[in-house]
N, C-alpha and C. Protein backbone atom coordinates (compact mmCIF):
# COMPACT_ATOMS: atom_id res chain seq x y z
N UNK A 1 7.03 52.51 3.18
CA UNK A 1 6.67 51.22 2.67
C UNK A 1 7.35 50.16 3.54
N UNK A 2 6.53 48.82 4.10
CA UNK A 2 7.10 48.11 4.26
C UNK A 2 7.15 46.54 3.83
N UNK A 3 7.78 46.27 4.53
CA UNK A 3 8.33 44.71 3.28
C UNK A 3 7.81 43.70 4.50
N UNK A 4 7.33 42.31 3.77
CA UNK A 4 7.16 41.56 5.20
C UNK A 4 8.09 40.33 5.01
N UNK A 5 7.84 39.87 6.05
CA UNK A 5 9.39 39.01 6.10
C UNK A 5 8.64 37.17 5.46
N UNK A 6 9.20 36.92 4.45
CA UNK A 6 8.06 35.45 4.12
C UNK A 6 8.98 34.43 4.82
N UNK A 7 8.31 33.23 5.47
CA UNK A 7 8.29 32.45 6.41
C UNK A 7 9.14 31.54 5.40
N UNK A 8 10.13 30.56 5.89
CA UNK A 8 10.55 29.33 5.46
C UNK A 8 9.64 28.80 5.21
N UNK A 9 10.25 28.13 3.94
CA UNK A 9 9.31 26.87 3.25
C UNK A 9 9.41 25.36 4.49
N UNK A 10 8.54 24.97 4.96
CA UNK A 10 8.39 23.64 5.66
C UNK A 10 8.92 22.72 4.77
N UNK A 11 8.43 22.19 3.93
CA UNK A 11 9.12 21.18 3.13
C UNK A 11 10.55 20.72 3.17
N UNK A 12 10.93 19.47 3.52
CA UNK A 12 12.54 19.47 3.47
C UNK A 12 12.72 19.74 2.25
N UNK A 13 13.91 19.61 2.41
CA UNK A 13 15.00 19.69 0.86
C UNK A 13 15.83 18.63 0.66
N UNK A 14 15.03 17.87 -0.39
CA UNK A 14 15.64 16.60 -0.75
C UNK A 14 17.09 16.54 -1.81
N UNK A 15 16.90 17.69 -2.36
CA UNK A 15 18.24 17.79 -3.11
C UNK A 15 17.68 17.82 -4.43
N UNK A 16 18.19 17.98 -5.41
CA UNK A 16 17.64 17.57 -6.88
C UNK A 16 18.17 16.46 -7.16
N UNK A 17 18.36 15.46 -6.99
CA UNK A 17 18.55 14.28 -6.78
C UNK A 17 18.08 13.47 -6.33
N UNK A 18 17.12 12.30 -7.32
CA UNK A 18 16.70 11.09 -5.86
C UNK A 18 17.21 10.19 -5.71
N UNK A 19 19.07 10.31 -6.31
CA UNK A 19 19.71 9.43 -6.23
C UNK A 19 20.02 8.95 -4.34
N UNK A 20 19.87 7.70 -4.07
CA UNK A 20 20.17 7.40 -3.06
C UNK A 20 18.94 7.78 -1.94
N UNK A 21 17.80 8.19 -2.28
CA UNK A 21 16.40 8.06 -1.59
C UNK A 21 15.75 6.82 -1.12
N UNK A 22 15.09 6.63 -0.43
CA UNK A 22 14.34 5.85 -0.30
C UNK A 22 12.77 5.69 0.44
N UNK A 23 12.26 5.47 0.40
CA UNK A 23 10.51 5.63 0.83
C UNK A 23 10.30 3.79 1.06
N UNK A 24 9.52 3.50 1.86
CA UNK A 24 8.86 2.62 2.27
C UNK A 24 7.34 2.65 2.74
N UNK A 25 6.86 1.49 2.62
CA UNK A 25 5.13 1.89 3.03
C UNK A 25 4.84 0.11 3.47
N UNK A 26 4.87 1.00 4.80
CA UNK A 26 4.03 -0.34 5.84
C UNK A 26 2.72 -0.95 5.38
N UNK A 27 2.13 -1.87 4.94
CA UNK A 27 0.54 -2.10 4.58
C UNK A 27 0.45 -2.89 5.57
N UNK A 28 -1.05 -2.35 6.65
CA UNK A 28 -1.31 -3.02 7.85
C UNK A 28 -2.99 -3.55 7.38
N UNK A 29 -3.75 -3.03 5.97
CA UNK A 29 -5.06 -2.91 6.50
C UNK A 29 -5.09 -3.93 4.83
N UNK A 30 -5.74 -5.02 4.96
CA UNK A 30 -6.34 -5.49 3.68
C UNK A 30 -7.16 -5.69 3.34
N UNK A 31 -7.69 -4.45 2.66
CA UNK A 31 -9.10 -3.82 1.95
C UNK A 31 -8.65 -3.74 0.99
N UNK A 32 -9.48 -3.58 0.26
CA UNK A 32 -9.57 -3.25 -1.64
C UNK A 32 -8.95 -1.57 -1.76
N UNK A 33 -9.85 -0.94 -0.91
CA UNK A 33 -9.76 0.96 -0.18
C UNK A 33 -8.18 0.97 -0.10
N UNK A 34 -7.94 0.29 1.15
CA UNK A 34 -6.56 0.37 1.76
C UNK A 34 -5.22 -0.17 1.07
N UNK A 35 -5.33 -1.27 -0.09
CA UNK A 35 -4.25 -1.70 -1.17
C UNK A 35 -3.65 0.01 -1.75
N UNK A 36 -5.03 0.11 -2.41
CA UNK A 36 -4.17 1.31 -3.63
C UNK A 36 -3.68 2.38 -3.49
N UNK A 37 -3.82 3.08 -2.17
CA UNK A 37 -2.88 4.15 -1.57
C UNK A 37 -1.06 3.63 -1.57
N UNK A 38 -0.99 2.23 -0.97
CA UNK A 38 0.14 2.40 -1.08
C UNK A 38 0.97 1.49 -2.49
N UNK A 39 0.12 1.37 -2.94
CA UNK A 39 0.29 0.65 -4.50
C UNK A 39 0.85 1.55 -5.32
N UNK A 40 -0.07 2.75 -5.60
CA UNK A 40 0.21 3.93 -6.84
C UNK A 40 0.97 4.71 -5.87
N UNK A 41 1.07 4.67 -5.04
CA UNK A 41 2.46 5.62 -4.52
C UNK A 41 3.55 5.38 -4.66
N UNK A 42 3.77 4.07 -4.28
CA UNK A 42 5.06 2.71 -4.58
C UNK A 42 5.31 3.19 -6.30
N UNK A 43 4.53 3.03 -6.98
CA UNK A 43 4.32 2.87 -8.68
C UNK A 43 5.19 4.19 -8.95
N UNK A 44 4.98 5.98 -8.40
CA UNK A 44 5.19 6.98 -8.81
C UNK A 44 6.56 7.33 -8.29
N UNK A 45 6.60 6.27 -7.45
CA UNK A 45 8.27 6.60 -6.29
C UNK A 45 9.33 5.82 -7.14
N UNK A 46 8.83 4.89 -7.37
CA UNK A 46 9.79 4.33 -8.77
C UNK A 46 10.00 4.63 -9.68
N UNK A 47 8.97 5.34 -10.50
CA UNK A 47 8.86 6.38 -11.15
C UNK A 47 10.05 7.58 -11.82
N UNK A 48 10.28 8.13 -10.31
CA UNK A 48 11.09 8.93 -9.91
C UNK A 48 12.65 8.05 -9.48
N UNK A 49 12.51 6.94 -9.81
CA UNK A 49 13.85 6.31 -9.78
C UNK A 49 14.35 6.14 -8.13
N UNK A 50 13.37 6.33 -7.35
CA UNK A 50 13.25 6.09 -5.71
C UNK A 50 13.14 4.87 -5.19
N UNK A 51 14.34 4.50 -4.91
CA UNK A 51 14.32 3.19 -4.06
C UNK A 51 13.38 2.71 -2.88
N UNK A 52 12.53 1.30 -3.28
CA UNK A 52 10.89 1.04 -2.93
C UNK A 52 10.91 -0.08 -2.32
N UNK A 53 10.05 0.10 -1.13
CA UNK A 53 9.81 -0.85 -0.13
C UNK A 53 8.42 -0.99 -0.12
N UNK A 54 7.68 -1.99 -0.11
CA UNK A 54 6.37 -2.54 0.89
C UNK A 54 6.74 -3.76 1.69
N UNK A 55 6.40 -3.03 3.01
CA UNK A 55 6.50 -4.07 4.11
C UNK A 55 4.57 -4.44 4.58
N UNK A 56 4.36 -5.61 4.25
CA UNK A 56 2.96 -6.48 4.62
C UNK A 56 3.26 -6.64 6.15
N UNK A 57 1.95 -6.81 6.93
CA UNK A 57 2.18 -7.00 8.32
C UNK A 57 0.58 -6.85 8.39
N UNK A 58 0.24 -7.85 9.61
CA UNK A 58 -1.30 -7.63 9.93
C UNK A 58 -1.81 -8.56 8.87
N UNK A 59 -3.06 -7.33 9.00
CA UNK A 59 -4.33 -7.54 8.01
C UNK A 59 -3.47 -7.26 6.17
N UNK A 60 -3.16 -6.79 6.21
CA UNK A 60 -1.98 -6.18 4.99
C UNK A 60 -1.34 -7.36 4.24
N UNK A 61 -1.63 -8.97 4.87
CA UNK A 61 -0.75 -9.98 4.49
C UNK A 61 -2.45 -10.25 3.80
N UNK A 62 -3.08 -10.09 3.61
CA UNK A 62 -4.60 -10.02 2.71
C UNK A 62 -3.85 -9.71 1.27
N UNK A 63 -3.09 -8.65 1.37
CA UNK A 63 -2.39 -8.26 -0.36
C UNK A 63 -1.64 -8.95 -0.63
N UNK A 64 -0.66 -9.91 -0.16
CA UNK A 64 0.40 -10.76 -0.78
C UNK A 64 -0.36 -12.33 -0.81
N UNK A 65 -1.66 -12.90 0.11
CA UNK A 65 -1.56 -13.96 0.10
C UNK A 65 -2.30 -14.49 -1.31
N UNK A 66 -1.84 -15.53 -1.50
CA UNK A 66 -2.39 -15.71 -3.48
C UNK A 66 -4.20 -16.24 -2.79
N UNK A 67 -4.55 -16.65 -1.81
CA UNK A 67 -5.83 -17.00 -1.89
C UNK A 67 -6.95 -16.09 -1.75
N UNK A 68 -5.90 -14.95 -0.99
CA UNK A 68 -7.23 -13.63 -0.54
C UNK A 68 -6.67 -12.64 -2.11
N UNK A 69 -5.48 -12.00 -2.37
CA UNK A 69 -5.41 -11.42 -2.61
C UNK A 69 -6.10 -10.47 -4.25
N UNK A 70 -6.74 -11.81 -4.86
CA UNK A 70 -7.42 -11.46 -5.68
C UNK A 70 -9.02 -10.94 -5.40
N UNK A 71 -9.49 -11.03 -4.61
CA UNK A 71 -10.80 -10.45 -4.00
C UNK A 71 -10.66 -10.16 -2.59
N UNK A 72 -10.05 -9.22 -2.58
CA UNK A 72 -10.04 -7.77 -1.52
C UNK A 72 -11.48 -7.37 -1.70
N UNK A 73 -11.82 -7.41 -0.08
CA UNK A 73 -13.48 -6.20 -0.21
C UNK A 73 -12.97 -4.37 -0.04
N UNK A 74 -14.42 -4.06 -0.34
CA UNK A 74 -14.08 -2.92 0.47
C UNK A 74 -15.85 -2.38 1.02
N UNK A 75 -15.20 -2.34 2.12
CA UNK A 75 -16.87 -2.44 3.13
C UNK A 75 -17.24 -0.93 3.30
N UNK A 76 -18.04 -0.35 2.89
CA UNK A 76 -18.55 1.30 3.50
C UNK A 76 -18.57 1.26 4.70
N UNK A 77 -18.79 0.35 5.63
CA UNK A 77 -19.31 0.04 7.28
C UNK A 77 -18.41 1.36 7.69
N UNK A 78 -18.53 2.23 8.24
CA UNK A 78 -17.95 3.19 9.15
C UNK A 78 -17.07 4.58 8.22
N UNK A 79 -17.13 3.73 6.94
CA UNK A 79 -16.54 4.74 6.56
C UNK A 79 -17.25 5.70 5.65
N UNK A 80 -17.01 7.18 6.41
CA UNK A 80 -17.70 8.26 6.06
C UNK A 80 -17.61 8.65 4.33
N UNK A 81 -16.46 8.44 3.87
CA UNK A 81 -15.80 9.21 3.08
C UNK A 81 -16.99 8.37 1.64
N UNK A 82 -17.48 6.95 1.98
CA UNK A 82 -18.48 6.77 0.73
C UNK A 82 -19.45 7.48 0.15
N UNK A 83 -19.76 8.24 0.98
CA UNK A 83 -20.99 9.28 0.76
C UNK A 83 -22.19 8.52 0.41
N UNK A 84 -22.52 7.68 1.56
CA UNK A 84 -23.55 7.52 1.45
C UNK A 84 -24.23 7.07 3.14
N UNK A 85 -25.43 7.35 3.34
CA UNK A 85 -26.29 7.36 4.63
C UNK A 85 -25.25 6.51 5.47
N UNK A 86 -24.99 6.61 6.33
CA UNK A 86 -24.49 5.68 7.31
C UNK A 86 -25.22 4.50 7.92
N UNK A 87 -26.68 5.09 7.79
CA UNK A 87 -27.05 3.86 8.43
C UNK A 87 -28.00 2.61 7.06
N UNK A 88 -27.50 2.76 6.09
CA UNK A 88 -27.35 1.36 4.98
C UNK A 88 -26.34 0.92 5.05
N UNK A 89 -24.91 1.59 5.16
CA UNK A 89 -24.01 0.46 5.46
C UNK A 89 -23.57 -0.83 6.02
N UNK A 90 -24.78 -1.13 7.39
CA UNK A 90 -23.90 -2.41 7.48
C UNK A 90 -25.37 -3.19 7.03
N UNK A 91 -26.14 -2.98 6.23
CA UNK A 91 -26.91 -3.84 5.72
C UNK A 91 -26.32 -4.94 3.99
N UNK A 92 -26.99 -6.25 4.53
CA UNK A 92 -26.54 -7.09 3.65
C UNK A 92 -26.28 -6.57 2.11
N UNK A 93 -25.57 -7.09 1.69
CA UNK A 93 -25.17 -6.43 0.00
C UNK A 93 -24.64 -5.31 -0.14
N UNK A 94 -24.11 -4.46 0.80
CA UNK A 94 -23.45 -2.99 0.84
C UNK A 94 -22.18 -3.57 0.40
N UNK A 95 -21.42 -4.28 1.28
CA UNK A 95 -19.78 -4.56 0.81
C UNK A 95 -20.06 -4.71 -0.82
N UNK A 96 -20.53 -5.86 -1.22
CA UNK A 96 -20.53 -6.43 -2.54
C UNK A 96 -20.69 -5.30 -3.28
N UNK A 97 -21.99 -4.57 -3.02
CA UNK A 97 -22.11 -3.54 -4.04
C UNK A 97 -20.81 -2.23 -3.93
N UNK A 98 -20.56 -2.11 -2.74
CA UNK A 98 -19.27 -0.62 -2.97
C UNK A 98 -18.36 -1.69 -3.33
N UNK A 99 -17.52 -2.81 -3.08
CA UNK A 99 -16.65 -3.31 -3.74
C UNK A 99 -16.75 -3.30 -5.28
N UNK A 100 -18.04 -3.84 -5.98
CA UNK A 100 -18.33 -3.64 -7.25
C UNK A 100 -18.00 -2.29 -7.74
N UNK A 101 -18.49 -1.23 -7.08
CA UNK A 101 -18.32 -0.03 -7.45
C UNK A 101 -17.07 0.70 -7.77
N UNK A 102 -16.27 0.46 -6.52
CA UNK A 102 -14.66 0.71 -6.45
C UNK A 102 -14.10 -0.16 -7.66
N UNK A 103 -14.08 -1.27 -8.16
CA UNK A 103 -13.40 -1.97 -8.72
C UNK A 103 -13.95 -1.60 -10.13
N UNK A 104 -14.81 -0.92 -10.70
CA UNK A 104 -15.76 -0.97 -11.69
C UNK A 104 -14.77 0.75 -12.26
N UNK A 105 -14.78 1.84 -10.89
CA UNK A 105 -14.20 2.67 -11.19
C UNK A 105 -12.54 2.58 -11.34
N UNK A 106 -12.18 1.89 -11.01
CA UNK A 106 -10.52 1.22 -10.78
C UNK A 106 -10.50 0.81 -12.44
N UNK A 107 -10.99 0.04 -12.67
CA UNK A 107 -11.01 -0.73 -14.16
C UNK A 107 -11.07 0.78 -15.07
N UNK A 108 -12.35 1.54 -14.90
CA UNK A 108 -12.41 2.78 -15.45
C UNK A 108 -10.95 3.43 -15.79
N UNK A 109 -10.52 3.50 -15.07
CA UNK A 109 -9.08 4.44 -15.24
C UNK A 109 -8.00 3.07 -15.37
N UNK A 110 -8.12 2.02 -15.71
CA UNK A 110 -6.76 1.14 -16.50
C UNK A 110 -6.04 0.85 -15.42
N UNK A 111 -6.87 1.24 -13.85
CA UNK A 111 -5.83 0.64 -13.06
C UNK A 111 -5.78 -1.26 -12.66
N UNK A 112 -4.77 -1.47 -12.84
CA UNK A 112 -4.90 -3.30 -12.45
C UNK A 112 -5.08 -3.53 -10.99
N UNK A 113 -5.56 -4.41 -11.59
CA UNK A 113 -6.19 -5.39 -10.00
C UNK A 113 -4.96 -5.47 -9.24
N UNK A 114 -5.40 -5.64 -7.60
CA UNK A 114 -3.85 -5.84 -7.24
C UNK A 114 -2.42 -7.12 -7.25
N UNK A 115 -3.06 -8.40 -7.55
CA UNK A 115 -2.30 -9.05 -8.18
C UNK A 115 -1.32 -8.34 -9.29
N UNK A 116 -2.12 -7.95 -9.89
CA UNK A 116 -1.36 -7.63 -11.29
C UNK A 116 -0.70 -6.41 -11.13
N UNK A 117 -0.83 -5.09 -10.22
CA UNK A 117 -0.09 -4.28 -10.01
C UNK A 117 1.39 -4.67 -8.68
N UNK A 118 1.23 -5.57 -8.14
CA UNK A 118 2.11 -6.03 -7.70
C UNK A 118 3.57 -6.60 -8.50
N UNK A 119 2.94 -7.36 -9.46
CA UNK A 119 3.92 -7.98 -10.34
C UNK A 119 4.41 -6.67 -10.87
N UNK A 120 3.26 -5.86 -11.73
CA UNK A 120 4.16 -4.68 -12.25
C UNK A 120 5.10 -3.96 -10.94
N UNK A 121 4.66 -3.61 -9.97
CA UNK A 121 5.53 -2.82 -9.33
C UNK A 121 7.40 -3.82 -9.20
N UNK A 122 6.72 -5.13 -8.93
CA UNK A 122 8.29 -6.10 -8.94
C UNK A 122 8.99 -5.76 -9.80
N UNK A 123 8.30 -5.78 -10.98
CA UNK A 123 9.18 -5.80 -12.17
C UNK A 123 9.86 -4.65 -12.17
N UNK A 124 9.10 -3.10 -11.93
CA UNK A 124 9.93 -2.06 -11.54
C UNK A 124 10.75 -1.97 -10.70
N UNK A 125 11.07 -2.75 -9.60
CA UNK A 125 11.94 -2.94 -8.82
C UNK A 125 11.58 -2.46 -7.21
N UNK A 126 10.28 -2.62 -7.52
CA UNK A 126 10.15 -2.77 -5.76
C UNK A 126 10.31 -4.06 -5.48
N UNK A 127 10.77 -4.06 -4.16
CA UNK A 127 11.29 -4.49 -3.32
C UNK A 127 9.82 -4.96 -1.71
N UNK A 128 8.92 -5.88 -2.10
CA UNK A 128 7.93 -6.48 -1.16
C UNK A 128 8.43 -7.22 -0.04
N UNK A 129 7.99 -7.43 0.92
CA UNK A 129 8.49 -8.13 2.24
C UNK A 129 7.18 -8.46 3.01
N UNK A 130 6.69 -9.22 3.66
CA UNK A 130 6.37 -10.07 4.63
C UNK A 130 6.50 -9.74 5.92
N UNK A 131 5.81 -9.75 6.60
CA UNK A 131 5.98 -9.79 7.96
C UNK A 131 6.31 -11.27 8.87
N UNK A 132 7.69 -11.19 9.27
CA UNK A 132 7.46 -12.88 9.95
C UNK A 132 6.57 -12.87 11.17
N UNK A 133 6.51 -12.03 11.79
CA UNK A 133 5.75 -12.64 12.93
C UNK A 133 3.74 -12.56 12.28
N UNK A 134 3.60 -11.82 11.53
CA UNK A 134 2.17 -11.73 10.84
C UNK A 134 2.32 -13.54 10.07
N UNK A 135 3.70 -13.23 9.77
CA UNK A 135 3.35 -14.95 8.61
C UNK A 135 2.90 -16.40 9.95
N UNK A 136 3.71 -16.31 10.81
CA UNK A 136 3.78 -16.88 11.62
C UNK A 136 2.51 -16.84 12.32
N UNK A 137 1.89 -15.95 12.55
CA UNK A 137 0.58 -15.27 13.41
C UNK A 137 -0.47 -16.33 12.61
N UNK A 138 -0.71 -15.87 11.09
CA UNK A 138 -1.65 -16.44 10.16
C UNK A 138 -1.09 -17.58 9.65
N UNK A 139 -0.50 -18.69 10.11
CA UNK A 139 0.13 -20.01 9.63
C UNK A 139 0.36 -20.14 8.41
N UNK A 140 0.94 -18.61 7.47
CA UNK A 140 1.28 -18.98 6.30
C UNK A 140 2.76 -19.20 5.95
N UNK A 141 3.22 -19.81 5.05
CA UNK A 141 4.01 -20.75 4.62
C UNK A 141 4.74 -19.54 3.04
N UNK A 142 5.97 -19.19 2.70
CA UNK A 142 6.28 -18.21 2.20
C UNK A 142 5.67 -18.70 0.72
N UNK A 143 5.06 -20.37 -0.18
CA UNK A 143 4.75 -20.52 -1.13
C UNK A 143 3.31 -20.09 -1.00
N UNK A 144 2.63 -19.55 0.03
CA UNK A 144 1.23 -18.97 -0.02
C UNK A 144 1.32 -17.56 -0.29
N UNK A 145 2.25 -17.00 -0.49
CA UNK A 145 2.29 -15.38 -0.78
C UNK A 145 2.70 -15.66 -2.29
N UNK A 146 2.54 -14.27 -2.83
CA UNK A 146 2.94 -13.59 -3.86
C UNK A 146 4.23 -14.54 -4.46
N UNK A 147 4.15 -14.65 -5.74
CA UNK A 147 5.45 -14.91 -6.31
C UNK A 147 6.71 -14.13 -6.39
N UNK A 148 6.07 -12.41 -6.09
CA UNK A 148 6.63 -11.60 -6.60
C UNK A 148 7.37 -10.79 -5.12
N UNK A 149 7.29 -11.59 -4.26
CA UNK A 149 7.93 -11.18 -2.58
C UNK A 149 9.44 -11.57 -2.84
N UNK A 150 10.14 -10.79 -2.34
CA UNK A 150 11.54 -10.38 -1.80
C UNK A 150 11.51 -11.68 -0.77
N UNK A 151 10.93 -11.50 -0.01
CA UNK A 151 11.40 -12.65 1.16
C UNK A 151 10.44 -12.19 2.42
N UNK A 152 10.63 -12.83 3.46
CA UNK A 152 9.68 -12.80 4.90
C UNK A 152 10.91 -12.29 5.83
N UNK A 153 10.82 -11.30 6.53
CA UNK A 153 11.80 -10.81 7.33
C UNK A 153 10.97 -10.30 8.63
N UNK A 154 11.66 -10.08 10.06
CA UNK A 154 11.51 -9.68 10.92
C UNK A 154 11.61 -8.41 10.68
N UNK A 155 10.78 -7.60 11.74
CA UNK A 155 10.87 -6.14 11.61
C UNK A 155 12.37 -5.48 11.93
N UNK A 156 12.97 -5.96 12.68
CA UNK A 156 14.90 -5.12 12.94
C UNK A 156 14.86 -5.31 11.37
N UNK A 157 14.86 -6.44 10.86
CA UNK A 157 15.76 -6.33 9.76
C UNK A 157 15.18 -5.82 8.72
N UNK A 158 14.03 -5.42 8.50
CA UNK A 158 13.10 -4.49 7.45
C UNK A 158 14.07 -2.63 7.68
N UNK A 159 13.66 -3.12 9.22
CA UNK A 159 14.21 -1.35 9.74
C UNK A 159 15.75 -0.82 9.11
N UNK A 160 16.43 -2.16 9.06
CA UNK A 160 17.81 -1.66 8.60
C UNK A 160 18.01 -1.73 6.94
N UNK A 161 17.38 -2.12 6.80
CA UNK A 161 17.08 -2.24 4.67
C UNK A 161 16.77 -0.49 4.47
N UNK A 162 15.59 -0.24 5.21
CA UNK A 162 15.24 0.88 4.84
C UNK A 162 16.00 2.15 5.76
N UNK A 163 17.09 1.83 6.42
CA UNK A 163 17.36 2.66 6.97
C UNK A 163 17.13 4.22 5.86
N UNK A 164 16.85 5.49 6.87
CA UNK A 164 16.96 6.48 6.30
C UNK A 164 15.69 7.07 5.12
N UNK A 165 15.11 6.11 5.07
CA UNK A 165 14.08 6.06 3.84
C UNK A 165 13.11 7.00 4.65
N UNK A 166 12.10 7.60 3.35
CA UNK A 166 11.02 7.89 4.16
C UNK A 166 9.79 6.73 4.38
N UNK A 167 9.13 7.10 5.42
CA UNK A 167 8.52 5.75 5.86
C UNK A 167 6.58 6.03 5.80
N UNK A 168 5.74 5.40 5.46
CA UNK A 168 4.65 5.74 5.36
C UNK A 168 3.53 4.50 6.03
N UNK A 169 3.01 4.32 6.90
CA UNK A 169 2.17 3.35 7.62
C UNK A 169 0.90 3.76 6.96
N UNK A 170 0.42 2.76 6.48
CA UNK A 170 -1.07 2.45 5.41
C UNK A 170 -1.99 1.59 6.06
């Protein structure tokens, strides 16, 4: 008889502890699609009592600014994963209608709009940030964002907040 040898688990080993963890999530893309990946991740990492970062930058300053951030689209144009013909997508009324759709199923399951999951995540104690050179880029002014922002920082100094954290680009 023989025995086979089972392979290490890949997964680190975080400890049983998430005391002193941390996770961060870059948001570069501001879509309706692209908000809630790193929204309900942020939401479950706190959750777990995991010290929480979103750093805005780019297109991503779409989620903090108070004029866009309540009507985020989300466009099928290129993206496969709608399941539907590729070539209706970039015809007129596609955004409107998959945005309707996404937001119709979002509501379905009690999830909040992203205004309002922002505030909740603040209140849990994430920790939002700004991009200065994105703020600077898009001539916004820190009373055009979110109420619920930490502050506008340069990237060194994002990097050293989160030192050590795990890091996730969205």
């Amino acid at each position: 008889m023989t025995t086979t040898e089972i392979a290490p688990a890949i997964v680190p080993d975080f400890g049983d502890e998430d005391e002193g963890r941390k996770i961060a999530f870059v948001c570069s893309k501001g879509t309706l699609d692209m908000a809630y990946p790193a929204l309900i991740m942020a939401s479950g990492a706190l959750e777990q009592g995991i010290e929480t970062h979103i750093f805005f930058t780019f297109w991503g300053m779409d989620m903090i600014n108070k004029k866009t951030m309540g009507d985020l689209k989300f466009t099928p144009v290129g993206n496969t994963a709608t399941h539907m013909p590729m070539a209706l997508t970039p015809f007129p009324g596609m955004t409107t209608m998959a945005t309707r759709n996404l937001r119709k199923s979002m509501a379905a399951l009690n999830i909040p709009d992203v205004p309002t999951f922002l505030s909740h995540l603040s209140d849990m104690g994430c920790h939002l940030w700004a991009c200065k050179m994105s703020v600077d880029m898009f001539d916004l002014k820190e009373e055009d964002m979110t109420d619920d922002l930490d502050g506008v920082l340069n990237v060194s100094d994002f990097i050293e907040i989160i030192a050590g954290a795990q890091t996730m680009f969205i």
